[in-house]
N, C-alpha and C. Protein backbone atom coordinates (compact mmCIF):
# COMPACT_ATOMS: atom_id res chain seq x y z
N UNK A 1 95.82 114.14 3.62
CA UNK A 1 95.01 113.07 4.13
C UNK A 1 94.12 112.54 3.02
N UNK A 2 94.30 111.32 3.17
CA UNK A 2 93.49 110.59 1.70
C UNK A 2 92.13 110.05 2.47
N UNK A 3 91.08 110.89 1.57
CA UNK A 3 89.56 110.20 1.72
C UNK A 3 89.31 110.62 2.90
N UNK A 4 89.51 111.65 3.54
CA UNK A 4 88.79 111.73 4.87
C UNK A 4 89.12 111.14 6.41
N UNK A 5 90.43 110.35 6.52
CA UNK A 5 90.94 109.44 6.87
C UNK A 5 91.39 110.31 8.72
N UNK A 6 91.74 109.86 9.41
CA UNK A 6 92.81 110.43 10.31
C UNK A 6 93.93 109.82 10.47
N UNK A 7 95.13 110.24 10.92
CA UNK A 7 96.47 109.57 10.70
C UNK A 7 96.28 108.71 12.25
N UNK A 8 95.67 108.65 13.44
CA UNK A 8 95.48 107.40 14.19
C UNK A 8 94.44 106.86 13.84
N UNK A 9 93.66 106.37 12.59
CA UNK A 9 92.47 105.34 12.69
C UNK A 9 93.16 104.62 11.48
N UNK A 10 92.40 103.14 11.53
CA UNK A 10 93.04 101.89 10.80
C UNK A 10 91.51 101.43 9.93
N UNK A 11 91.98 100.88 8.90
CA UNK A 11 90.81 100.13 8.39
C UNK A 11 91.89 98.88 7.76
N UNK A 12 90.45 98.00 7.10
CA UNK A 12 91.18 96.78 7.13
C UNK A 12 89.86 96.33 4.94
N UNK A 13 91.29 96.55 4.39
CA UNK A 13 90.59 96.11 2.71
C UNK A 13 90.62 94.58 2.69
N UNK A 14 89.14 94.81 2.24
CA UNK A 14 88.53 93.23 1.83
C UNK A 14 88.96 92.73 0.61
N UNK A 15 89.36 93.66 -0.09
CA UNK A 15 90.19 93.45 -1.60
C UNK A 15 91.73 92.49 -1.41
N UNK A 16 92.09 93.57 -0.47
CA UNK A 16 93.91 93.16 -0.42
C UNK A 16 94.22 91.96 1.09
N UNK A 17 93.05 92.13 1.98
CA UNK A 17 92.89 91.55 3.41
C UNK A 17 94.22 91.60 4.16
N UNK A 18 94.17 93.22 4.06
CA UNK A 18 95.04 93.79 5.26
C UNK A 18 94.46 94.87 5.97
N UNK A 19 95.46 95.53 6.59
CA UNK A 19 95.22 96.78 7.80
C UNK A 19 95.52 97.82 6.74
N UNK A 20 94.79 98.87 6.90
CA UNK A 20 95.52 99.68 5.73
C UNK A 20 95.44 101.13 7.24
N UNK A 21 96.47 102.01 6.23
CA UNK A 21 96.43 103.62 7.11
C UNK A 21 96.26 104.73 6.58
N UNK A 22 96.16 105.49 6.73
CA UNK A 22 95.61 106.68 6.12
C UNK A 22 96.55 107.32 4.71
N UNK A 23 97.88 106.91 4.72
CA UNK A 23 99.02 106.72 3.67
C UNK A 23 98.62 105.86 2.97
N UNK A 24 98.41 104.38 3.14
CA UNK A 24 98.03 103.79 1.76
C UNK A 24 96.36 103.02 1.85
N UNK A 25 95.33 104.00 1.61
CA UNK A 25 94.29 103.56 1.70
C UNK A 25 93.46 102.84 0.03
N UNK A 26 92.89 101.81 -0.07
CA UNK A 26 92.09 101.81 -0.62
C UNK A 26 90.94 102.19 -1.07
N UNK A 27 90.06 102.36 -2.21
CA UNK A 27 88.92 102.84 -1.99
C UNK A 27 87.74 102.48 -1.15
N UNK A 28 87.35 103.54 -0.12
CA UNK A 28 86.24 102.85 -0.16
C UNK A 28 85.13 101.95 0.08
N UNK A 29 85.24 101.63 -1.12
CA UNK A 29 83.83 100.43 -1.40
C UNK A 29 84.78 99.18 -0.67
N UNK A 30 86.03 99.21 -0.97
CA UNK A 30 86.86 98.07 -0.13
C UNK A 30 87.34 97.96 0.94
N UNK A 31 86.59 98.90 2.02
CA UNK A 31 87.44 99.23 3.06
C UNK A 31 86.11 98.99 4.42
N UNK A 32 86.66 98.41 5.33
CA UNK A 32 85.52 98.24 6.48
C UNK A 32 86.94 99.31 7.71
N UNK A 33 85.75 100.13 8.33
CA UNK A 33 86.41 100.74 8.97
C UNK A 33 85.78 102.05 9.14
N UNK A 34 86.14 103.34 9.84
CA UNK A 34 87.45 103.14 10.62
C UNK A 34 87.74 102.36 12.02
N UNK A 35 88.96 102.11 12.21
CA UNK A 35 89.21 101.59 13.82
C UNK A 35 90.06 102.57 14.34
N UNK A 36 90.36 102.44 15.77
CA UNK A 36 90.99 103.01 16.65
C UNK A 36 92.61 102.26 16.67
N UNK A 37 92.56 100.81 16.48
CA UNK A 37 93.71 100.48 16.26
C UNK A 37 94.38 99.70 15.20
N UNK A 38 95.24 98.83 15.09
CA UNK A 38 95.65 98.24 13.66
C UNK A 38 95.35 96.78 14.35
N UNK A 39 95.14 96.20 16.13
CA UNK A 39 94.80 95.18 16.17
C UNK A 39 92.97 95.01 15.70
N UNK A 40 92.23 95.74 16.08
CA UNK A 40 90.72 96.13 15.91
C UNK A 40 90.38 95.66 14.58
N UNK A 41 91.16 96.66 13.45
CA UNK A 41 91.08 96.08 12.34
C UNK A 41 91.47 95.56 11.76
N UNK A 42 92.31 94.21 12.25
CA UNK A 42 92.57 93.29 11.62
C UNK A 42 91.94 92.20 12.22
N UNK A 43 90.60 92.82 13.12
CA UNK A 43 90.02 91.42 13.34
C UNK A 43 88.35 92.19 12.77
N UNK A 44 88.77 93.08 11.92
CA UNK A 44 87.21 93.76 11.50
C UNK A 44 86.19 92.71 10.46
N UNK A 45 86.39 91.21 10.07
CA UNK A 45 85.86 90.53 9.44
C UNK A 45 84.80 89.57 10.84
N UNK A 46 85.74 89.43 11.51
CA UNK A 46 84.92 88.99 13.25
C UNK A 46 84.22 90.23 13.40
N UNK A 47 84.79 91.22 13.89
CA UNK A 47 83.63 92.19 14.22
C UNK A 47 82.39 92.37 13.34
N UNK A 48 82.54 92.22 12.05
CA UNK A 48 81.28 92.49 11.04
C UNK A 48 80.28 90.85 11.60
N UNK A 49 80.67 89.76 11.33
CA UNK A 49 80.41 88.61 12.13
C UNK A 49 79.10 88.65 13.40
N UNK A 50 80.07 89.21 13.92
CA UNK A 50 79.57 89.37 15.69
C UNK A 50 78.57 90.74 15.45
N UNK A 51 78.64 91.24 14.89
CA UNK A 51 77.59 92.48 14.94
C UNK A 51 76.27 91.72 13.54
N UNK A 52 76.83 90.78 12.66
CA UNK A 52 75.41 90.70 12.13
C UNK A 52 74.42 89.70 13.10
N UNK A 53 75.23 88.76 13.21
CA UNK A 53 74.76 87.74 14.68
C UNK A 53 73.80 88.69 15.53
N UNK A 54 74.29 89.72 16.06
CA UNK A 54 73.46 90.65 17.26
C UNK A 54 72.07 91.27 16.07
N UNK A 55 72.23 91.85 14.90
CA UNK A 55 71.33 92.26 14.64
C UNK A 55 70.50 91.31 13.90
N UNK A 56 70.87 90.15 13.91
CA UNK A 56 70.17 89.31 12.99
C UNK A 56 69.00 88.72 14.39
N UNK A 57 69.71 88.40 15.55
CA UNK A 57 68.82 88.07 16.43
C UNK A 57 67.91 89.13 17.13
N UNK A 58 68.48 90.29 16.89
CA UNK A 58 67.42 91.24 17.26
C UNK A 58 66.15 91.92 16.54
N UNK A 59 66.72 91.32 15.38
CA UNK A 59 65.67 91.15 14.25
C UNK A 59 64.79 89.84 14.72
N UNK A 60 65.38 88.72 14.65
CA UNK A 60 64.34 87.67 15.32
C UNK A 60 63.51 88.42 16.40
N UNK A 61 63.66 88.82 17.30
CA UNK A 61 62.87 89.09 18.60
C UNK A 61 61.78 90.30 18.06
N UNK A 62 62.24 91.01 17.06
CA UNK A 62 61.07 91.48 16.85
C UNK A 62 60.27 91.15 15.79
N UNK A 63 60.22 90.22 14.87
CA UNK A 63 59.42 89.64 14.32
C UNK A 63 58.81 88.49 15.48
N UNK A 64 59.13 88.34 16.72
CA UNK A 64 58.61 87.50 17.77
C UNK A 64 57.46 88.10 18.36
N UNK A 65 57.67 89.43 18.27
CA UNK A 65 56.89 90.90 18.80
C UNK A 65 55.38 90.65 17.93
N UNK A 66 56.10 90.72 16.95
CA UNK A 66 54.59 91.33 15.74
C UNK A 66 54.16 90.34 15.49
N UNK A 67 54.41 88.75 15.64
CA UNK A 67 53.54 87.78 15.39
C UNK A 67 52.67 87.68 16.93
N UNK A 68 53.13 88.23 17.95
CA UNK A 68 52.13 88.12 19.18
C UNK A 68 50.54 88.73 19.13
């Protein structure tokens, strides 16, 4: 097993912008992941997206907090 990996989780390299598997992984620093499936992470550039969106506005609400 390369890097710590499990043979059912998927990640998806920002280098090569594919699905990669535990057989041919990239390093790393190039890799967003892990997922549960190979559709998951091949939409892991939306998911990073949609999760800064949530923390970026939940960051707003609490700088909404501390200016009260």
């Amino acid at each position: 097993m390369a890097d710590g990996g499990k043979p059912d989780q998927f990640w998806y390299c920002v280098k090569h912008q594919r699905v990669e598997t535990v057989d041919d992984l990239c390093p790393a620093k190039h890799r967003l992941g892990p997922y549960d499936s190979r559709e998951e992470a091949a939409r892991a550039l939306e998911i990073a997206e949609e999760r800064n969106e949530q923390w970026d506005s939940a960051e707003d609400d609490w700088d909404a907090v501390e200016e009260d």
